[in-house]
PDB file of N, CA and C in Angstrom:
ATOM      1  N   UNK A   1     -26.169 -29.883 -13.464  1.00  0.00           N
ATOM      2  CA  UNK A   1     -25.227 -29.181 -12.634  1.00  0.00           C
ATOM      3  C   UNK A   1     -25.806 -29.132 -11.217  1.00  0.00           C
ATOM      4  N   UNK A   2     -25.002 -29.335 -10.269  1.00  0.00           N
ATOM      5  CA  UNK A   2     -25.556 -29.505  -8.704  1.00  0.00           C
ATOM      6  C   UNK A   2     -25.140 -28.188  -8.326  1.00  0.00           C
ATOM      7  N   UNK A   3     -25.657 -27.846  -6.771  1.00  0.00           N
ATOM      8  CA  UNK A   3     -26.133 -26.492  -6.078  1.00  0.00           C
ATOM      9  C   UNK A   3     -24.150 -26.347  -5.704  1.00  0.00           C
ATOM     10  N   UNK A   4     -23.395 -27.332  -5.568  1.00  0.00           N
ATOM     11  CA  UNK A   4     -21.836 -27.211  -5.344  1.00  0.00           C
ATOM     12  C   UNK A   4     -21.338 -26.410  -6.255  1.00  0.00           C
ATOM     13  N   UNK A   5     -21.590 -26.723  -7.698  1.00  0.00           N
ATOM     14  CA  UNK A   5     -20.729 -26.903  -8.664  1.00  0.00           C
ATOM     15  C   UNK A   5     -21.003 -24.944  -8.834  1.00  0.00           C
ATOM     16  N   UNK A   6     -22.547 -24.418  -9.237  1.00  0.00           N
ATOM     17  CA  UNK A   6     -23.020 -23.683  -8.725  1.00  0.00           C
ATOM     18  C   UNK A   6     -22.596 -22.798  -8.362  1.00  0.00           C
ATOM     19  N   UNK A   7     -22.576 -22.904  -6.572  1.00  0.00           N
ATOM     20  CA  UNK A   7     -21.925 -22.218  -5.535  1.00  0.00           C
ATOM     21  C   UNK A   7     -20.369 -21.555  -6.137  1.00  0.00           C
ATOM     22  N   UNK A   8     -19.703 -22.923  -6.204  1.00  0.00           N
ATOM     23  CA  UNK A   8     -18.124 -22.393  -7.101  1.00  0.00           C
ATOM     24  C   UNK A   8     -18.171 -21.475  -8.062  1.00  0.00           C
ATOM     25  N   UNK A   9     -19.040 -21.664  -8.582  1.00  0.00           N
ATOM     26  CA  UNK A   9     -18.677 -21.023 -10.328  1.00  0.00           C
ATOM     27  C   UNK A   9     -19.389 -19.339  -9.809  1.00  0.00           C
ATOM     28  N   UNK A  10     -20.177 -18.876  -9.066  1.00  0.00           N
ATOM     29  CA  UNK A  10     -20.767 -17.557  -8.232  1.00  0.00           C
ATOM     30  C   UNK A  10     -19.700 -17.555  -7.746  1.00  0.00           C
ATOM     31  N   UNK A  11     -19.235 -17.760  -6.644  1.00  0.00           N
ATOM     32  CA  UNK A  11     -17.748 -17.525  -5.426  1.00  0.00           C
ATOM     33  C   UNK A  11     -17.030 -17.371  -6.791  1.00  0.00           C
ATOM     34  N   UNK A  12     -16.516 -17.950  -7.452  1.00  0.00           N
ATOM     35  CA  UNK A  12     -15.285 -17.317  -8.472  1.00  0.00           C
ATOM     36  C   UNK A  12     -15.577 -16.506  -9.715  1.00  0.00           C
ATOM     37  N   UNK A  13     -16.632 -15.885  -9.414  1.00  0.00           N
ATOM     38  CA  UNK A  13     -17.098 -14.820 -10.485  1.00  0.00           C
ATOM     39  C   UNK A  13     -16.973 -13.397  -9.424  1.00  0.00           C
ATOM     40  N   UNK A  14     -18.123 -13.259  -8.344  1.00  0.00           N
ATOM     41  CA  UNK A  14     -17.786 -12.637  -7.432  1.00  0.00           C
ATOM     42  C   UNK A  14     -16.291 -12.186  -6.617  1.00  0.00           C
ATOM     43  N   UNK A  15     -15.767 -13.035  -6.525  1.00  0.00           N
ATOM     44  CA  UNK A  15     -13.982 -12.823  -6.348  1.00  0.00           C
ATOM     45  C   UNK A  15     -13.504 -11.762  -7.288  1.00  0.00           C
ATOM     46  N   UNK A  16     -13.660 -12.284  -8.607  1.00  0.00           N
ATOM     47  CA  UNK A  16     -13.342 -11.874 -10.073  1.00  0.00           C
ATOM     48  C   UNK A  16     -13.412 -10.392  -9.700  1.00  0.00           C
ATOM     49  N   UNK A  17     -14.971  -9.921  -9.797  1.00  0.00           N
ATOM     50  CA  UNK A  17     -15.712  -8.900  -9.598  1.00  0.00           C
ATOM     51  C   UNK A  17     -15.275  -7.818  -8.819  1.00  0.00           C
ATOM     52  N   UNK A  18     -14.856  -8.501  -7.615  1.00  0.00           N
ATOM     53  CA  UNK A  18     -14.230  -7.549  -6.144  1.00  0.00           C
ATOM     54  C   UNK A  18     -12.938  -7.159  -6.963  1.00  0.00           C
ATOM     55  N   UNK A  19     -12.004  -8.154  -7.115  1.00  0.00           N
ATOM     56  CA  UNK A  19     -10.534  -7.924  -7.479  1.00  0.00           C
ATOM     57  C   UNK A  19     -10.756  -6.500  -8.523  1.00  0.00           C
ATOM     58  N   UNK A  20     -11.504  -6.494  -9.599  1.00  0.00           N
ATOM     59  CA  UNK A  20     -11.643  -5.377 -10.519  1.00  0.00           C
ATOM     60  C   UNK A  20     -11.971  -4.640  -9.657  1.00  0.00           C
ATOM     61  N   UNK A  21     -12.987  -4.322  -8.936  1.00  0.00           N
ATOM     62  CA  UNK A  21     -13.281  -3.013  -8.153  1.00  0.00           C
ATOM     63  C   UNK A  21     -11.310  -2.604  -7.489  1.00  0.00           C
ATOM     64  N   UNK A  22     -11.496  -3.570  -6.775  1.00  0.00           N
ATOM     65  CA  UNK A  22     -10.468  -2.831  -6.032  1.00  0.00           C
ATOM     66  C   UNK A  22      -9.089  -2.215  -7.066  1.00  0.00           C
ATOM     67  N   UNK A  23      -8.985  -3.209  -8.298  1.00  0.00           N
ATOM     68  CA  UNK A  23      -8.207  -2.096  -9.028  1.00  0.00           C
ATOM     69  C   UNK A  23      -8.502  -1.001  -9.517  1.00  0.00           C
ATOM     70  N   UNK A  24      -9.735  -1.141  -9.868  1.00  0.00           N
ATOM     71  CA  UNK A  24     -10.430   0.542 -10.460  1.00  0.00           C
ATOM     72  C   UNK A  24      -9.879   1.222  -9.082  1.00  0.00           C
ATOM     73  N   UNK A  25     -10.652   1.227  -8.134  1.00  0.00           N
ATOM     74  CA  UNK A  25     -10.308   2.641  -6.951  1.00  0.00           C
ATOM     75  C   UNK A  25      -8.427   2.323  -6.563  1.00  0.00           C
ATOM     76  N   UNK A  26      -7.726   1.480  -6.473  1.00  0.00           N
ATOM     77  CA  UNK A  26      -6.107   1.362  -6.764  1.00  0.00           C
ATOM     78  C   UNK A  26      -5.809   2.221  -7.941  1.00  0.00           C
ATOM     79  N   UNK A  27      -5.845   2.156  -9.041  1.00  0.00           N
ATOM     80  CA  UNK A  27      -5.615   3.075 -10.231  1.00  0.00           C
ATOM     81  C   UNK A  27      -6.516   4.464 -10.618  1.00  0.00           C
ATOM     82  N   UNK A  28      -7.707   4.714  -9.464  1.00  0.00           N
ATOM     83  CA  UNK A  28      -8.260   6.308 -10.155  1.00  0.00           C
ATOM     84  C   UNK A  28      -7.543   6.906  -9.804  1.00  0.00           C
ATOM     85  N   UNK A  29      -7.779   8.308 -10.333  1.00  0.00           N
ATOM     86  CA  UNK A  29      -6.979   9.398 -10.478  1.00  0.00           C
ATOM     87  C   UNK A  29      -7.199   9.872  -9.034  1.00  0.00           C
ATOM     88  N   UNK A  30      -8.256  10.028  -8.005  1.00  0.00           N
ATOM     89  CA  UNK A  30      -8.455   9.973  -7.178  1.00  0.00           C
ATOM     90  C   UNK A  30      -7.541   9.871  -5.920  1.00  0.00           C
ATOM     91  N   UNK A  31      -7.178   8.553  -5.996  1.00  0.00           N
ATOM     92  CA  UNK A  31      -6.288   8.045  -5.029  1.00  0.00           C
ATOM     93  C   UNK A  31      -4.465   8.619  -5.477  1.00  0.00           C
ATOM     94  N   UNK A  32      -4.953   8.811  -6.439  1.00  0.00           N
ATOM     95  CA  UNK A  32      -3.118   9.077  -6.790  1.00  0.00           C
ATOM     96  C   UNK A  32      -2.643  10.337  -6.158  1.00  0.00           C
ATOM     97  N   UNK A  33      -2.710  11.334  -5.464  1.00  0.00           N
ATOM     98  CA  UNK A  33      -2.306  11.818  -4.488  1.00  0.00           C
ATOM     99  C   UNK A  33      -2.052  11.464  -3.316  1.00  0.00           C
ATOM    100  N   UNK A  34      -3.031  10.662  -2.748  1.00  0.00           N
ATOM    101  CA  UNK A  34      -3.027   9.774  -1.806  1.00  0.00           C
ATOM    102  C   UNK A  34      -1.461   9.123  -1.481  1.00  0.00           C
ATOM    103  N   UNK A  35      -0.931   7.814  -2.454  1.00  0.00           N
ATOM    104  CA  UNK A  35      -0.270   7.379  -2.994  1.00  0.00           C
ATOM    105  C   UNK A  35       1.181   8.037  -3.319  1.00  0.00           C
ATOM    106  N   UNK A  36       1.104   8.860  -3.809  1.00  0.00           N
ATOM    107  CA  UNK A  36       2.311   9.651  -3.684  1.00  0.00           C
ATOM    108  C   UNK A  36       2.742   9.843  -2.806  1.00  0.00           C
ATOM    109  N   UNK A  37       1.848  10.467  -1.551  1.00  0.00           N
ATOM    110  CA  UNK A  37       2.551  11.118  -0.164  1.00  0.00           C
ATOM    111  C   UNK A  37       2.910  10.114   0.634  1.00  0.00           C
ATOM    112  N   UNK A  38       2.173   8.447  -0.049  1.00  0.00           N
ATOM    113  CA  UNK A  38       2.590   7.943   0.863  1.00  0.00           C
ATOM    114  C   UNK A  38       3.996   7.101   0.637  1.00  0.00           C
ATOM    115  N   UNK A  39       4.394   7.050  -1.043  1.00  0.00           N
ATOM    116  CA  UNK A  39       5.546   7.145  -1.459  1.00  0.00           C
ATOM    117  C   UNK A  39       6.987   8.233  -0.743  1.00  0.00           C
ATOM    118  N   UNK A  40       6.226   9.212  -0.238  1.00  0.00           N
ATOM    119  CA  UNK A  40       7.771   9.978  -0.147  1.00  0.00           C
ATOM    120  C   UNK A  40       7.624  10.100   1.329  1.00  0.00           C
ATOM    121  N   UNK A  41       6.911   9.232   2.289  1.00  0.00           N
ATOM    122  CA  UNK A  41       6.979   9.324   3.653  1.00  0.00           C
ATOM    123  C   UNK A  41       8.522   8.403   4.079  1.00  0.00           C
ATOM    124  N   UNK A  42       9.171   7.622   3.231  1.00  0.00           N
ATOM    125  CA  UNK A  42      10.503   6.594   3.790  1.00  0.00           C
ATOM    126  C   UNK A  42      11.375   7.990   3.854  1.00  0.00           C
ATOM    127  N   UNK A  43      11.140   9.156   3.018  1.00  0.00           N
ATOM    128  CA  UNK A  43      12.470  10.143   2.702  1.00  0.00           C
ATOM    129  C   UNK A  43      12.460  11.302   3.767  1.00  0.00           C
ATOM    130  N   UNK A  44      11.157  11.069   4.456  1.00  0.00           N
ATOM    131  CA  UNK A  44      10.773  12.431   5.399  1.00  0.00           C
ATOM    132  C   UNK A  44      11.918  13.049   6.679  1.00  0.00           C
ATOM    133  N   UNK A  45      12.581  11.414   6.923  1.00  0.00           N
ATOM    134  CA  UNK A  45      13.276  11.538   7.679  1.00  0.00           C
ATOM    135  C   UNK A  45      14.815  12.135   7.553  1.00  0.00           C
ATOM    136  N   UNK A  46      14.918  12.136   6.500  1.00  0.00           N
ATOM    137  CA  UNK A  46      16.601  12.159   5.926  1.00  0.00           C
ATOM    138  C   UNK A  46      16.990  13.493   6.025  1.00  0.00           C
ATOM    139  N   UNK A  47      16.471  14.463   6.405  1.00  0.00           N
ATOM    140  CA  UNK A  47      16.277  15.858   6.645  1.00  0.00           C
ATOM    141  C   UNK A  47      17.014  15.924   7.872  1.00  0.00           C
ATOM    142  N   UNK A  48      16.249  15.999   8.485  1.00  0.00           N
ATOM    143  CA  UNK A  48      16.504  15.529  10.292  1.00  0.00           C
ATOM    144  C   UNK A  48      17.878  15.042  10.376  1.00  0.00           C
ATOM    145  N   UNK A  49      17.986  13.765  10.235  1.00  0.00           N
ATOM    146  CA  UNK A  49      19.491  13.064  10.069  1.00  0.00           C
ATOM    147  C   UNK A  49      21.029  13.728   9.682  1.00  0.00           C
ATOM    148  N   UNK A  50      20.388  14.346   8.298  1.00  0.00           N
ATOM    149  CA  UNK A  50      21.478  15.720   7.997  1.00  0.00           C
ATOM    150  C   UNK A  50      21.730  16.726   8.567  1.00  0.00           C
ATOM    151  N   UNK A  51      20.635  17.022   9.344  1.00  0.00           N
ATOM    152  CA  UNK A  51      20.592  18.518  10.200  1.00  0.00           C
ATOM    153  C   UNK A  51      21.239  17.911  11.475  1.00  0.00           C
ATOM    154  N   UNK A  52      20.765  17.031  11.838  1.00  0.00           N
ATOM    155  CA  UNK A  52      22.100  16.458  13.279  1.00  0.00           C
ATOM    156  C   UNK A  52      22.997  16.087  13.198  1.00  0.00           C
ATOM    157  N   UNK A  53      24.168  15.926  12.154  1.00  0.00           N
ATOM    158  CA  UNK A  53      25.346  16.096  11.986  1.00  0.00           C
ATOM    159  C   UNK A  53      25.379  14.523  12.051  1.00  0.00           C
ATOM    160  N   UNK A  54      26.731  14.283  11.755  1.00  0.00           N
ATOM    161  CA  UNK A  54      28.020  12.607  11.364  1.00  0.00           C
ATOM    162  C   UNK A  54      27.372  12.290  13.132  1.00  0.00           C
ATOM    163  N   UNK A  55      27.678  12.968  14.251  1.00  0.00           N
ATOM    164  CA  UNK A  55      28.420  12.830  15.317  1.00  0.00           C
ATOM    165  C   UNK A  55      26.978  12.474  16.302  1.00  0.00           C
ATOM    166  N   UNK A  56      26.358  13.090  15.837  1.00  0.00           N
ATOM    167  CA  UNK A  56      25.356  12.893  16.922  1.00  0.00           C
ATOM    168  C   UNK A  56      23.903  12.120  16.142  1.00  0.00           C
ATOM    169  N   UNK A  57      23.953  11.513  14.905  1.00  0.00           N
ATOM    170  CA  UNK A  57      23.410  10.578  14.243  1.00  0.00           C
ATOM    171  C   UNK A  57      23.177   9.140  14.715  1.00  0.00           C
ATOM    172  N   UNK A  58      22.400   8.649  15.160  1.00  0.00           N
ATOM    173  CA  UNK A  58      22.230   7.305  16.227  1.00  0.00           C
ATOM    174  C   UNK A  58      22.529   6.300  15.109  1.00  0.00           C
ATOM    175  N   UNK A  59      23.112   5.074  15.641  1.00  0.00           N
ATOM    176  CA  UNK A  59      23.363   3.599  15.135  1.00  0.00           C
ATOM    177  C   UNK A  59      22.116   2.825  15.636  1.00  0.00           C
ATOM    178  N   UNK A  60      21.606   3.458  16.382  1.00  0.00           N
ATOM    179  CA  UNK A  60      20.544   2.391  17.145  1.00  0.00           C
ATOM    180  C   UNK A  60      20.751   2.056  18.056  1.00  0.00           C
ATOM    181  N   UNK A  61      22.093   2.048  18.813  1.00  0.00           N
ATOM    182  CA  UNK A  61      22.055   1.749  19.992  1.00  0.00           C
ATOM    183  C   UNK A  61      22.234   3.153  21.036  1.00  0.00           C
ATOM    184  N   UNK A  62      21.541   2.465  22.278  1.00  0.00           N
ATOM    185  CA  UNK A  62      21.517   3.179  23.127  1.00  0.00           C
ATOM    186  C   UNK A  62      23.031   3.978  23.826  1.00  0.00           C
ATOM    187  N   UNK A  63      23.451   4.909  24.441  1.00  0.00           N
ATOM    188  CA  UNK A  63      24.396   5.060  25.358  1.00  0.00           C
ATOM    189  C   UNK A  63      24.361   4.913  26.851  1.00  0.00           C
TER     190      UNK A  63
END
């Protein structure tokens, strides 16, 4: 086996290795608060929107 073949077969074990870490700390219990809040940040706004009425609710464009 040459120092290439080697090299590959480390680089795609190590890859391997990282990818699991990063799912362990993705799935601890830890982060799952985290995660949540950052789940219900698209809805934060919809409050606001209702409280300023049909009429004065922007399309996006300017006047």
């Amino acid at each position: 086996m040459d120092w290439v073949t080697f090299g590959r077969s480390l680089f795609t074990v190590v890859c391997f290795a990282f990818f699991i870490v990063v799912l362990i700390i993705a799935y601890s219990k830890r982060s799952r608060s985290r995660y949540e809040e950052a789940a219900k940040l698209p809805f934060l706004d919809d409050d606001k929107v209702e409280e300023a009425g049909r009429e004065q609710a922007s399309s996006g464009a300017r006047k």
